[in-house]
N, C-alpha and C. Protein backbone atom coordinates (compact mmCIF):
# COMPACT_ATOMS: atom_id res chain seq x y z
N UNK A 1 0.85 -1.17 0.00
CA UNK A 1 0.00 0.00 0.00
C UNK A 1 0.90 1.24 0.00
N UNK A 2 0.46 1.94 -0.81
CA UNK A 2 1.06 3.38 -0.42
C UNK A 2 1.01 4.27 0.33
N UNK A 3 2.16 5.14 0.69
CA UNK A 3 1.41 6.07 1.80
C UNK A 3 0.81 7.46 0.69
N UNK A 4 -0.40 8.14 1.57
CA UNK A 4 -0.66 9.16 1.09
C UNK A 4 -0.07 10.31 0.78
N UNK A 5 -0.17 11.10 -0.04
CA UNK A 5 0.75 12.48 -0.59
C UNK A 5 0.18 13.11 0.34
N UNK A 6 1.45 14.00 0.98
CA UNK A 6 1.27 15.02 2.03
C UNK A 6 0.76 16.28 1.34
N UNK A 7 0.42 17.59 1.41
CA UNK A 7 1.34 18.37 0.97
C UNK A 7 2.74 19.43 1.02
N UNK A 8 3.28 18.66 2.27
CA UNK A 8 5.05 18.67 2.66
C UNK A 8 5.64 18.14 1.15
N UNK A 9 4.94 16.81 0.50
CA UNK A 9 5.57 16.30 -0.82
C UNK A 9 5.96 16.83 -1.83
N UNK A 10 4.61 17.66 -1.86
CA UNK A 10 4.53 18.24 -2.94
C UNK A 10 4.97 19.08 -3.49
N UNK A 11 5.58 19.87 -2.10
CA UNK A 11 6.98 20.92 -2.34
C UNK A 11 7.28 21.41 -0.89
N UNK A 12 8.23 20.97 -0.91
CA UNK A 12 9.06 20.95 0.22
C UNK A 12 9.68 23.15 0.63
N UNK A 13 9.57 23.12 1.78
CA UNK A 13 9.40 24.52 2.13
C UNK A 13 10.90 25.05 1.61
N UNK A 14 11.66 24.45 1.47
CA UNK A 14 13.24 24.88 0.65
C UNK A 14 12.87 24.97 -0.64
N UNK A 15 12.06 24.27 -1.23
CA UNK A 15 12.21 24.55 -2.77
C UNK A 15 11.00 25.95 -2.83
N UNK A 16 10.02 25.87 -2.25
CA UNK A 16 9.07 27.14 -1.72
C UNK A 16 10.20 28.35 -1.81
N UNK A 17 10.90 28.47 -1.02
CA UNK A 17 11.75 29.56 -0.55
C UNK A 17 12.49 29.80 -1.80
N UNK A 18 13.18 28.55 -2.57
CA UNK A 18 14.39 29.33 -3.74
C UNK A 18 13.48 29.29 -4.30
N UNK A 19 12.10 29.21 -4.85
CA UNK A 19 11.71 29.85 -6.04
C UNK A 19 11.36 30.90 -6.03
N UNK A 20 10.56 31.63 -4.65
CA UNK A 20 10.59 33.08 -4.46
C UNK A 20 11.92 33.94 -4.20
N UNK A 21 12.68 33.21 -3.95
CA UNK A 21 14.01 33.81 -4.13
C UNK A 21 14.84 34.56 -5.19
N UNK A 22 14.44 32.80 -6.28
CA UNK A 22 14.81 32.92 -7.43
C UNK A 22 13.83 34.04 -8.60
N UNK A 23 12.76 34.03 -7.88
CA UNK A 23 12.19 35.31 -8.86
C UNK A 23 12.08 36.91 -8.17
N UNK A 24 12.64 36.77 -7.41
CA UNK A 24 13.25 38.30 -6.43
C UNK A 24 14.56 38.59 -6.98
N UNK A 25 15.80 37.44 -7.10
CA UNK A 25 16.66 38.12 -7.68
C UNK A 25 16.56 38.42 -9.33
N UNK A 26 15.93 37.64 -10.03
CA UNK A 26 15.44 38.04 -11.41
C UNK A 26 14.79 39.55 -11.90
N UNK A 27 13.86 39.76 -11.01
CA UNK A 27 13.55 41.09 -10.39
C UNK A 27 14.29 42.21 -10.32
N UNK A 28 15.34 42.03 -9.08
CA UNK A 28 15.86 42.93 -8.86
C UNK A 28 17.04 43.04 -10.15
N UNK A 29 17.73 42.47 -10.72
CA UNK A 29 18.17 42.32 -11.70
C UNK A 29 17.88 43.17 -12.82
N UNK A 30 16.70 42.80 -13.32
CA UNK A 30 15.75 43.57 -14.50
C UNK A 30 15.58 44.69 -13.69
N UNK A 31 15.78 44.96 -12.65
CA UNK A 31 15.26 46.34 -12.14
C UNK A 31 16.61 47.18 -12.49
N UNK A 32 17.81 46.65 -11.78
CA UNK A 32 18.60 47.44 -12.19
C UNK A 32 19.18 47.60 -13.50
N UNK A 33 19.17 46.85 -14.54
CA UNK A 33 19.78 47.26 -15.68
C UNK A 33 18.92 48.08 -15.85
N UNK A 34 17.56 48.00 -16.22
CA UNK A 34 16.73 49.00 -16.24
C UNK A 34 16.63 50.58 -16.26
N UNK A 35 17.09 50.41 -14.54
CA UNK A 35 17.54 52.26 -14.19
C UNK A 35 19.30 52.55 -14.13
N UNK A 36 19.94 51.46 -15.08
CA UNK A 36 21.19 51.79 -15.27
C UNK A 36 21.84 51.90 -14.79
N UNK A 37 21.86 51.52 -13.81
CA UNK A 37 23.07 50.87 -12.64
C UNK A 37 24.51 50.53 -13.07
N UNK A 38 24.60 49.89 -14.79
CA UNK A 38 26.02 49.80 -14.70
C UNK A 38 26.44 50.64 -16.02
N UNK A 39 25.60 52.22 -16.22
CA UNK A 39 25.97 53.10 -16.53
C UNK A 39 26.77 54.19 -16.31
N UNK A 40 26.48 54.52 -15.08
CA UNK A 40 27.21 55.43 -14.76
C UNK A 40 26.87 57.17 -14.92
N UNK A 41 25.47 57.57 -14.86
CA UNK A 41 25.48 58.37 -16.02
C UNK A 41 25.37 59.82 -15.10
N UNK A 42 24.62 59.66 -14.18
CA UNK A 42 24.70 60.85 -13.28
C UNK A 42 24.90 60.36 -11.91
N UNK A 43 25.53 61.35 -10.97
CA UNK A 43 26.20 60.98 -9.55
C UNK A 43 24.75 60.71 -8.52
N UNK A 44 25.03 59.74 -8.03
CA UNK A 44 23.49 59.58 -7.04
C UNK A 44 22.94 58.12 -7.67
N UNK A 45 22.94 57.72 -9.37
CA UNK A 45 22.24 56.92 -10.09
C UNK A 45 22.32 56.21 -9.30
N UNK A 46 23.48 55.27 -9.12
CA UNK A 46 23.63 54.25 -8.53
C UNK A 46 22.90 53.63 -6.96
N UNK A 47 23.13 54.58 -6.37
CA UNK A 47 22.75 54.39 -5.17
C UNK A 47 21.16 53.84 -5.20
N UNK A 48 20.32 55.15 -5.74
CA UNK A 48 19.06 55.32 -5.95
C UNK A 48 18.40 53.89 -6.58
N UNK A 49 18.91 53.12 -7.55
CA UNK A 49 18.92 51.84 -8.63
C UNK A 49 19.26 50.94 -7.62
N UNK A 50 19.59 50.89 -6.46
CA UNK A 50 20.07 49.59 -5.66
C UNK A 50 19.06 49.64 -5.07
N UNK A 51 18.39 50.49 -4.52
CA UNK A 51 17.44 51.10 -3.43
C UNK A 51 16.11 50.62 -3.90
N UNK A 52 15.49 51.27 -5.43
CA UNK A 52 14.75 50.88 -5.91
C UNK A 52 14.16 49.23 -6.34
N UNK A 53 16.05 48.89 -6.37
CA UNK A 53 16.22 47.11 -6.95
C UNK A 53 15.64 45.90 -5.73
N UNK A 54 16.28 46.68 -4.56
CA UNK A 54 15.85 45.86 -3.06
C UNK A 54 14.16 46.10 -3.00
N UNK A 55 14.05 47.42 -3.08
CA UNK A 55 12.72 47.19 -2.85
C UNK A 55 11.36 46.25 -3.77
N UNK A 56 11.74 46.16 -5.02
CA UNK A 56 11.21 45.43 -5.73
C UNK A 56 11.41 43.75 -5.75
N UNK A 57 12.26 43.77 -5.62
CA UNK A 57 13.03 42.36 -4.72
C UNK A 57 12.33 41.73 -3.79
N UNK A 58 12.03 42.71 -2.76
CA UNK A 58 11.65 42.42 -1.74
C UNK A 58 9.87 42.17 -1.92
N UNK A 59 9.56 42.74 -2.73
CA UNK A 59 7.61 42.84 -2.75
C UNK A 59 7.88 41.54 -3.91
N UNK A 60 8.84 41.19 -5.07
CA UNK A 60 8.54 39.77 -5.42
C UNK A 60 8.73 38.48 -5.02
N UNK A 61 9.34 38.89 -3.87
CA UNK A 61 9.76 37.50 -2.87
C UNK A 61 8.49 37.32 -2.14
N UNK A 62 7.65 38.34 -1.44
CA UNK A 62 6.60 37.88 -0.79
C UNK A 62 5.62 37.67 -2.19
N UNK A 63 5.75 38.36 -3.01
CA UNK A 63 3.88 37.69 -3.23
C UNK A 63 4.15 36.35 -4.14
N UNK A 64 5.64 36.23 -4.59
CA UNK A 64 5.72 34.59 -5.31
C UNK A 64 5.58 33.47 -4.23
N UNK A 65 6.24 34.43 -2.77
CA UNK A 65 6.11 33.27 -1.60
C UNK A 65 4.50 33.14 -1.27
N UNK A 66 3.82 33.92 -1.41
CA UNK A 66 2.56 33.88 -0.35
C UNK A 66 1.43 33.28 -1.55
N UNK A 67 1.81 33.55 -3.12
CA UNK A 67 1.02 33.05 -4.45
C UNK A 67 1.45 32.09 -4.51
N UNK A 68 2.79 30.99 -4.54
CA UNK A 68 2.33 29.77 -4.74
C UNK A 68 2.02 29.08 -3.19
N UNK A 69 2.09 29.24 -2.13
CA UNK A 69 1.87 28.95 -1.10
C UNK A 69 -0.09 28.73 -1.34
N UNK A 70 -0.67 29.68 -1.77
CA UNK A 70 -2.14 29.91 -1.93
C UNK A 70 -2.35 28.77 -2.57
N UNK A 71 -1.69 28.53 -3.77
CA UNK A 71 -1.91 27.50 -4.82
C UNK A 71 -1.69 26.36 -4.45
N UNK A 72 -0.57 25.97 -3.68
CA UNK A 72 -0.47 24.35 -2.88
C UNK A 72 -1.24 24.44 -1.76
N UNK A 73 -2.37 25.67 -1.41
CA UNK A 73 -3.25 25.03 -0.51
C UNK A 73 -4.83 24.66 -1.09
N UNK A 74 -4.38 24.85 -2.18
CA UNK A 74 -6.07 24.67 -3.46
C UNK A 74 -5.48 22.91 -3.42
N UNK A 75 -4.19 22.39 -4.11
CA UNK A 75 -4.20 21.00 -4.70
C UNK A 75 -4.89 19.94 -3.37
N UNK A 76 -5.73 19.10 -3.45
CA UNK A 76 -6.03 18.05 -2.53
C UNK A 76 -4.90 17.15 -2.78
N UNK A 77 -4.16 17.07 -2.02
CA UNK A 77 -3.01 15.49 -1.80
C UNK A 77 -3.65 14.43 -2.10
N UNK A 78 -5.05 14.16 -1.74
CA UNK A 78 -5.16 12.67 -2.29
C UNK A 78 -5.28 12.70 -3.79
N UNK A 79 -5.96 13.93 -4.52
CA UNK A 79 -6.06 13.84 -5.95
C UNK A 79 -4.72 13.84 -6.71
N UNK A 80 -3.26 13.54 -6.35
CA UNK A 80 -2.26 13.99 -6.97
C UNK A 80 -1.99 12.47 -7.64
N UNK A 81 -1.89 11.69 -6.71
CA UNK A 81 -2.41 9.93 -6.78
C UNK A 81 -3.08 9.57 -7.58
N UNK A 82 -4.06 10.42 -7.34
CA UNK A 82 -5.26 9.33 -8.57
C UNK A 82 -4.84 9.71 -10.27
N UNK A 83 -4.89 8.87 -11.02
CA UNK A 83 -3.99 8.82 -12.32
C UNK A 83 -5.83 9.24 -13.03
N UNK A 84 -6.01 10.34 -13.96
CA UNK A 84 -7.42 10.52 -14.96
C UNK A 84 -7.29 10.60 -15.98
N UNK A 85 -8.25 9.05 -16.73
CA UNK A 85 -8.10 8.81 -17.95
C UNK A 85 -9.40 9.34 -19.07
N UNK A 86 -9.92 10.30 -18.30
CA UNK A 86 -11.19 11.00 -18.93
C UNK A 86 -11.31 12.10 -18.64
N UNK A 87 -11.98 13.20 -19.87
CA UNK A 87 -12.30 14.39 -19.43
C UNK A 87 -13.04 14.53 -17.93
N UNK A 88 -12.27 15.63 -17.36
CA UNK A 88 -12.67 15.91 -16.04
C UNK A 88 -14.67 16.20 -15.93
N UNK A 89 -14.97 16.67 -16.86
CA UNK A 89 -16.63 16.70 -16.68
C UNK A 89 -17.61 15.73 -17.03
N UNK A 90 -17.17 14.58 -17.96
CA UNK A 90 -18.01 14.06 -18.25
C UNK A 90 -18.69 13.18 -17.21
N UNK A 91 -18.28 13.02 -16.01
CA UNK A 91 -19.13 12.57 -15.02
C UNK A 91 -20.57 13.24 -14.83
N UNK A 92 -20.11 14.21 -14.70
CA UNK A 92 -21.49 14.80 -14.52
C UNK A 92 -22.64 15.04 -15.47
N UNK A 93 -21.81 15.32 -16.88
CA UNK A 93 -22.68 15.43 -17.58
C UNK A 93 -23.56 13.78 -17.82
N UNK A 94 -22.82 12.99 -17.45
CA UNK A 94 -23.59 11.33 -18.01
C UNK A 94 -24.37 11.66 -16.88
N UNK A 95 -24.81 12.40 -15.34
CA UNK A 95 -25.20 11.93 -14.41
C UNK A 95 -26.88 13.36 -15.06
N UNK A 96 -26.13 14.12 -15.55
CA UNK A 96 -27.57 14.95 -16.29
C UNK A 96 -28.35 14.29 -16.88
N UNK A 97 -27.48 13.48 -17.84
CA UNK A 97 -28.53 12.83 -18.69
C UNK A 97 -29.10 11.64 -18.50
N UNK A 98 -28.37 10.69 -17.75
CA UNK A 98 -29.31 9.76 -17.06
C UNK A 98 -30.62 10.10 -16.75
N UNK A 99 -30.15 11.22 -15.54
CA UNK A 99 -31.77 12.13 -14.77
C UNK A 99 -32.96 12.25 -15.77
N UNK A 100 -32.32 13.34 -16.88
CA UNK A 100 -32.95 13.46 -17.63
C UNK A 100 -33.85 12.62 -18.80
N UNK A 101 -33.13 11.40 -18.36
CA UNK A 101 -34.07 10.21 -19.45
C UNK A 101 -34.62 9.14 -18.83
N UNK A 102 -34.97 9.39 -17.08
CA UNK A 102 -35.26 8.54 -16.25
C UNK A 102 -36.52 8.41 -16.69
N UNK A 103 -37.36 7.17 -17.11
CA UNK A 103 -39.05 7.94 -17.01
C UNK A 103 -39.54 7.90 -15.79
N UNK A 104 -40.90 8.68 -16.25
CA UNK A 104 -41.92 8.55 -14.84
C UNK A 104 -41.45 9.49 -13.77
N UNK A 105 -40.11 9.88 -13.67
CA UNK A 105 -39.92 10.79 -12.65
C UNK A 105 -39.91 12.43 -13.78
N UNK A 106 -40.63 12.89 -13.37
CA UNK A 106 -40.55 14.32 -14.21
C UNK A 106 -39.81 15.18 -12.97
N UNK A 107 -39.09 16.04 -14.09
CA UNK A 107 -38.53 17.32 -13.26
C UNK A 107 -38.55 18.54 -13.74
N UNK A 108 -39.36 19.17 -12.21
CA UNK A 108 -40.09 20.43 -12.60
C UNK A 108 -39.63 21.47 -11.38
């Protein structure tokens, strides 16, 4: 028997962390070439472009941390297991039309 999928499995709080990490420094990155950081062009640039870079950094680390965090609390662990070899709706729709072609029971 197997054991059940946690969702600890499903992503482990280290890989959680470097991917908001990893899209904070991407971020801050694109932020600074951006405002030209390794231009040089007026006195102050620099400073101002690091400042701006952290702070953007910092607001994409929380909401990639706190957005996929949201999203691994939508997946059900037991559904990760179950393997589906049919469109996800047609259950229901066969369960309409059954109803609907039951005789003798009318529905009103």
């Amino acid at each position: 028997m197997t054991e059940p999928t946690t969702r600890r499995d499903l992503m482990k709080p280290v890989q959680l962390l470097g991917l908001a990490f990893g899209a904070a420094v991407f971020a801050g990155v694109v932020t600074l070439i951006s405002m030209g950081f390794f231009q040089q062009r007026f006195e102050g640039q620099s400073e101002r472009a690091l400042v701006v870079a952290a702070v953007v950094a910092g607001i994409t680390f929380i909401v990639v941390l706190v957005g996929v965090a949201l999203m691994l609390l939508v997946i059900d662990p037991v559904q990760v297991t179950k393997t589906v070899d049919r469109p996800v709706l047609i259950a229901k729709d066969e369960e309409r039309a059954a109803d609907a072609s039951a005789p003798g029971d009318p529905k009103l």
